[in-house]
Structures are given as C-alpha cells and as structure tokens.
PDB file of N, CA and C in Angstrom:
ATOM      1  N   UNK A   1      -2.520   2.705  -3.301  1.00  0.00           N
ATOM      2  CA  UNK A   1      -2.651   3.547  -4.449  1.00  0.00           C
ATOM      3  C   UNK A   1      -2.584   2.657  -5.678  1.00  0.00           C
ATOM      4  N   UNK A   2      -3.470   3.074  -6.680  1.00  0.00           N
ATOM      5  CA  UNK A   2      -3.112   2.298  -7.609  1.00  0.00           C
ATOM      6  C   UNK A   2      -3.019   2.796  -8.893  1.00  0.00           C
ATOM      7  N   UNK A   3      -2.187   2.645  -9.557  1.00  0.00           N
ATOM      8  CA  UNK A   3      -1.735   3.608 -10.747  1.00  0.00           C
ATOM      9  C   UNK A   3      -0.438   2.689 -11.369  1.00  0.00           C
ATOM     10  N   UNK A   4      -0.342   3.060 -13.126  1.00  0.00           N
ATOM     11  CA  UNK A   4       0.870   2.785 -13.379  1.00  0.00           C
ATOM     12  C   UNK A   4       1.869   3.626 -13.777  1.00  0.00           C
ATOM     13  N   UNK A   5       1.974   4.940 -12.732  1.00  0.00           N
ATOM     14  CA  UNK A   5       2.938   5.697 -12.653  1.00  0.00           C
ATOM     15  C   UNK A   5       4.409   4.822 -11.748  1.00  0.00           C
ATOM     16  N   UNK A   6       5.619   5.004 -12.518  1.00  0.00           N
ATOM     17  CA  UNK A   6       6.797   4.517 -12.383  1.00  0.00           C
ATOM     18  C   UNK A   6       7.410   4.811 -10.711  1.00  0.00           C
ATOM     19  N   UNK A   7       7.236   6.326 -10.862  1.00  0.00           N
ATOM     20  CA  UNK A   7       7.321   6.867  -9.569  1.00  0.00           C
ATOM     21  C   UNK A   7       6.729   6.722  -8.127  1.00  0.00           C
ATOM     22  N   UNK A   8       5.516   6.199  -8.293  1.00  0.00           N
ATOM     23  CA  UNK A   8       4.672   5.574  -7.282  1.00  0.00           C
ATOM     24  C   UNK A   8       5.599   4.315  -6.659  1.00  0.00           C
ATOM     25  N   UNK A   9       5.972   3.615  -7.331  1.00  0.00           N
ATOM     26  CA  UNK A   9       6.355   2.206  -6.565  1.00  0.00           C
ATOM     27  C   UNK A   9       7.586   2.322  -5.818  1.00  0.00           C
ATOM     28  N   UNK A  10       8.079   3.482  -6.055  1.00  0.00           N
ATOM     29  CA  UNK A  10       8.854   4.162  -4.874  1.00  0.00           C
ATOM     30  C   UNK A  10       8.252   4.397  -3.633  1.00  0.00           C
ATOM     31  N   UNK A  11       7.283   4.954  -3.495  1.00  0.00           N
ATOM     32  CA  UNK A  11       6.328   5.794  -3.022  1.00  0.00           C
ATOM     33  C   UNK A  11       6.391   4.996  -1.434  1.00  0.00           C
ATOM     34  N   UNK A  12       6.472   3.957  -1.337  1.00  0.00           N
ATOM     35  CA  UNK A  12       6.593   3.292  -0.108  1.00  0.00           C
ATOM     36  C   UNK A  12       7.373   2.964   1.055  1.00  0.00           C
ATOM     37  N   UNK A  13       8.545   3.042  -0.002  1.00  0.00           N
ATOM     38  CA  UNK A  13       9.993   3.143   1.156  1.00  0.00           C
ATOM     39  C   UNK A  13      10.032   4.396   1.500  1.00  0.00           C
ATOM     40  N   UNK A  14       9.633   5.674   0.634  1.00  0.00           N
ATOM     41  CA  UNK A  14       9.696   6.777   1.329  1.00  0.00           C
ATOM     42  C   UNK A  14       8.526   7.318   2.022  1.00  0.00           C
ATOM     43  N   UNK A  15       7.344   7.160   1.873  1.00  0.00           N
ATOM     44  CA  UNK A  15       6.853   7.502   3.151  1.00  0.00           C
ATOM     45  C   UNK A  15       6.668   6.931   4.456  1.00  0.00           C
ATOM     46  N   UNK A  16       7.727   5.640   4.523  1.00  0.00           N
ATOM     47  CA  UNK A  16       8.030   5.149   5.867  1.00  0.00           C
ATOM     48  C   UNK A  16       8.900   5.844   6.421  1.00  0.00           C
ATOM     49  N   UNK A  17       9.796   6.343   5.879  1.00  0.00           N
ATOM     50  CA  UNK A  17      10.224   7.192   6.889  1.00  0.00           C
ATOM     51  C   UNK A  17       9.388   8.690   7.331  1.00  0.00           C
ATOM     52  N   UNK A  18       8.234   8.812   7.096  1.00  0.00           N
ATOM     53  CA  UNK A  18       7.792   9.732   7.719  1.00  0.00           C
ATOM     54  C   UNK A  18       6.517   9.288   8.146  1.00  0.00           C
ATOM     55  N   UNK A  19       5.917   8.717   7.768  1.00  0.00           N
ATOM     56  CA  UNK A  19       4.617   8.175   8.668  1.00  0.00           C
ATOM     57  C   UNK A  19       4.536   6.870   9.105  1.00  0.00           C
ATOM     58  N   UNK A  20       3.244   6.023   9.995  1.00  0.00           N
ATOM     59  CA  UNK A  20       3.272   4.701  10.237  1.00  0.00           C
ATOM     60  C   UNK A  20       2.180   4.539   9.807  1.00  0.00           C
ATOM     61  N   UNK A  21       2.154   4.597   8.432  1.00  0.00           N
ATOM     62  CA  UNK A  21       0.880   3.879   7.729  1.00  0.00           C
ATOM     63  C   UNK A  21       1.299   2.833   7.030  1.00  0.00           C
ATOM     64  N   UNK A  22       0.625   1.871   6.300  1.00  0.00           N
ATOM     65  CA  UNK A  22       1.094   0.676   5.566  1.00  0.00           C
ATOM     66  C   UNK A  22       0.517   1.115   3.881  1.00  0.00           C
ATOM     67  N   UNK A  23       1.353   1.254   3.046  1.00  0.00           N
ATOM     68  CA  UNK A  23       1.216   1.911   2.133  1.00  0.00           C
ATOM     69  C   UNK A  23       1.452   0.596   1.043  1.00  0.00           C
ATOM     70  N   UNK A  24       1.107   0.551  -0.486  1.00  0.00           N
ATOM     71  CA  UNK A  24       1.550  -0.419  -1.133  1.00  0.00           C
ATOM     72  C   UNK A  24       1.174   0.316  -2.813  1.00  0.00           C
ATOM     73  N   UNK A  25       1.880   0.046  -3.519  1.00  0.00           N
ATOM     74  CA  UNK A  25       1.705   0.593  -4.701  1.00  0.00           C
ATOM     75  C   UNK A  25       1.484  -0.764  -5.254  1.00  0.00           C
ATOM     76  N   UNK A  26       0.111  -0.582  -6.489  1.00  0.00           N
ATOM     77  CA  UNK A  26      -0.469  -1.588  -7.135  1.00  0.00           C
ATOM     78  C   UNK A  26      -0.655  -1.359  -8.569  1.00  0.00           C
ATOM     79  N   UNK A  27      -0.250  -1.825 -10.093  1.00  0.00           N
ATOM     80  CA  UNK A  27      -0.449  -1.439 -11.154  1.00  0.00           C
ATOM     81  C   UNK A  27      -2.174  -1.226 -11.185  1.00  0.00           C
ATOM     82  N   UNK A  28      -2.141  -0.435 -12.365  1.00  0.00           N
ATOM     83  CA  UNK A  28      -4.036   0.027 -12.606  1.00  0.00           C
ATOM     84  C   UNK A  28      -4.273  -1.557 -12.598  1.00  0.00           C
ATOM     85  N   UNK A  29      -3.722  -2.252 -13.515  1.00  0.00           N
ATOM     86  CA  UNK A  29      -4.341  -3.318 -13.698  1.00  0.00           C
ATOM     87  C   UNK A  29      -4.543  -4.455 -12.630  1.00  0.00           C
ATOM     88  N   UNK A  30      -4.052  -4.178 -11.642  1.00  0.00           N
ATOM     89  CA  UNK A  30      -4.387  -4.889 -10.702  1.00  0.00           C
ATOM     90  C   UNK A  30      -5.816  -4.563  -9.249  1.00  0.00           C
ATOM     91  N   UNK A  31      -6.607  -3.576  -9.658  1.00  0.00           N
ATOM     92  CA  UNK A  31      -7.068  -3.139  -8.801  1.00  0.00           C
ATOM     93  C   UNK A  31      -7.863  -4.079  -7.579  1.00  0.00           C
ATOM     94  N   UNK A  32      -8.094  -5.891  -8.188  1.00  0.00           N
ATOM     95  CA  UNK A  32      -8.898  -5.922  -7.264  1.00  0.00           C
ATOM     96  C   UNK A  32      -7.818  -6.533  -6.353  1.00  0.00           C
ATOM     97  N   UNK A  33      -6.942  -6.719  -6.903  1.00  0.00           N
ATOM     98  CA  UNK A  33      -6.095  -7.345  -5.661  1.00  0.00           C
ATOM     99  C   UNK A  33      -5.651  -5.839  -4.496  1.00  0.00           C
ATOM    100  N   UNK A  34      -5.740  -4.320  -5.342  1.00  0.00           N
ATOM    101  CA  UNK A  34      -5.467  -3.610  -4.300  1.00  0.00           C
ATOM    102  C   UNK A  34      -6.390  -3.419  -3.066  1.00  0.00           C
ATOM    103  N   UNK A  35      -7.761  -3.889  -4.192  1.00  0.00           N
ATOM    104  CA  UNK A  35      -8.838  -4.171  -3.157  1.00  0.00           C
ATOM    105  C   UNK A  35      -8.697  -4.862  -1.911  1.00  0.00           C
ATOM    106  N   UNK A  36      -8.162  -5.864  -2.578  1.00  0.00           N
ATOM    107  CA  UNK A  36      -7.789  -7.060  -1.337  1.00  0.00           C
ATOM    108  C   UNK A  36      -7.421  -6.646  -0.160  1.00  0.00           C
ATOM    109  N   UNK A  37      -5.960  -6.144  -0.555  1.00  0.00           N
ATOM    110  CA  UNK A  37      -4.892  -5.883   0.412  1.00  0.00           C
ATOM    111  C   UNK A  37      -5.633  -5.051   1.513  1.00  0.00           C
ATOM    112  N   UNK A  38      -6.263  -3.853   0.919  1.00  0.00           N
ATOM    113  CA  UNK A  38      -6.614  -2.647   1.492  1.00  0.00           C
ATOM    114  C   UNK A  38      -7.675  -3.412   3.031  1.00  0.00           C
ATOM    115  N   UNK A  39      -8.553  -4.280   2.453  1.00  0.00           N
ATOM    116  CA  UNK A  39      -9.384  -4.800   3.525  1.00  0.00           C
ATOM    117  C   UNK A  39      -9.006  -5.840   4.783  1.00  0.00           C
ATOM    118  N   UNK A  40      -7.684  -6.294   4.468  1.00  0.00           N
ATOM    119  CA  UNK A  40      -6.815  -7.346   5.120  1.00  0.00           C
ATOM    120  C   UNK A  40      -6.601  -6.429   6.557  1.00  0.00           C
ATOM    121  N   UNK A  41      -6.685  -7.083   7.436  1.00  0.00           N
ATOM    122  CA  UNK A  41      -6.275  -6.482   8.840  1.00  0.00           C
ATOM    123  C   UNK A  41      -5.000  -6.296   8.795  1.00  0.00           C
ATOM    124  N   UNK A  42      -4.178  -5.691   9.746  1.00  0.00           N
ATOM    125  CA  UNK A  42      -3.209  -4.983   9.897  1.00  0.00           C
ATOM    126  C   UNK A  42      -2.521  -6.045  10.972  1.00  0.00           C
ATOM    127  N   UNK A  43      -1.273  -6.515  10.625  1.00  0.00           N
ATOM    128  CA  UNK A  43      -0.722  -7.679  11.738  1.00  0.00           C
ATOM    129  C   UNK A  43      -0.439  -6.897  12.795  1.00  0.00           C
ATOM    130  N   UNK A  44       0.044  -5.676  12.969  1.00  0.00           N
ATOM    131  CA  UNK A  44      -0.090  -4.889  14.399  1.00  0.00           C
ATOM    132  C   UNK A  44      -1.465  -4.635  15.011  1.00  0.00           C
ATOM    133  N   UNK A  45      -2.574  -4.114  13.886  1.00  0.00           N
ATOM    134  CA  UNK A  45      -3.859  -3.627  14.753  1.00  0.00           C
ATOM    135  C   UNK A  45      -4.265  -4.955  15.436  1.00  0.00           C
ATOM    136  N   UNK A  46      -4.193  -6.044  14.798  1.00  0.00           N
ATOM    137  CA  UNK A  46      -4.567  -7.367  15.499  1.00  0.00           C
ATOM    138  C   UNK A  46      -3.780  -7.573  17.198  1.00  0.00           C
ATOM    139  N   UNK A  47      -2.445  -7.126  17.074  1.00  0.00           N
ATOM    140  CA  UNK A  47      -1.864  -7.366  18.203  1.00  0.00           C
ATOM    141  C   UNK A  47      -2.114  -6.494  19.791  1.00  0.00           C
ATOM    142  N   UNK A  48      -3.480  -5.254  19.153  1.00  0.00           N
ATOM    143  CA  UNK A  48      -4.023  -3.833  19.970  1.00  0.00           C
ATOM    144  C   UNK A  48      -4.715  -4.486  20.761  1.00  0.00           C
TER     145      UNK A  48
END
C-alpha cells in the first residue's frame, strides 16, 4: 500500500495476525520502490 497516512504503517503488524500475506506500507513518495518490493518473489513461494 502506498500512502502517507500515519495509520497505515501500523497496518502490518496487524494484519499478520489475521492473514498470511506479506504486506508493507510505503510513503506516496516512494512508489517505485513499492513497485519494487511488490514484484520481488516471496522467500517462502521460492521454497514451494
């Protein structure tokens, strides 16, 4: 997600406890690095 809402960068520790997705909060201004991240393989899906 990427936004510079305050509340977002919370946003990660709590939806680990309810889902198994890999989540990451990114300022607006950073979008291409959220880009980045988003396309990076997953160190578990690699281990499937």
């Amino acid at each position: 997600m990427v936004s510079d809402a305050v509340l977002l960068s919370e946003l990660p520790a709590l939806a680990d406890h309810f889902v198994a997705a890999r989540l990451m909060h990114f300022p607006y201004a950073d979008n291409d690095a959220a880009m980045e991240w988003i396309l990076e393989p997953d160190e578990e899906d690699q281990r499937r």
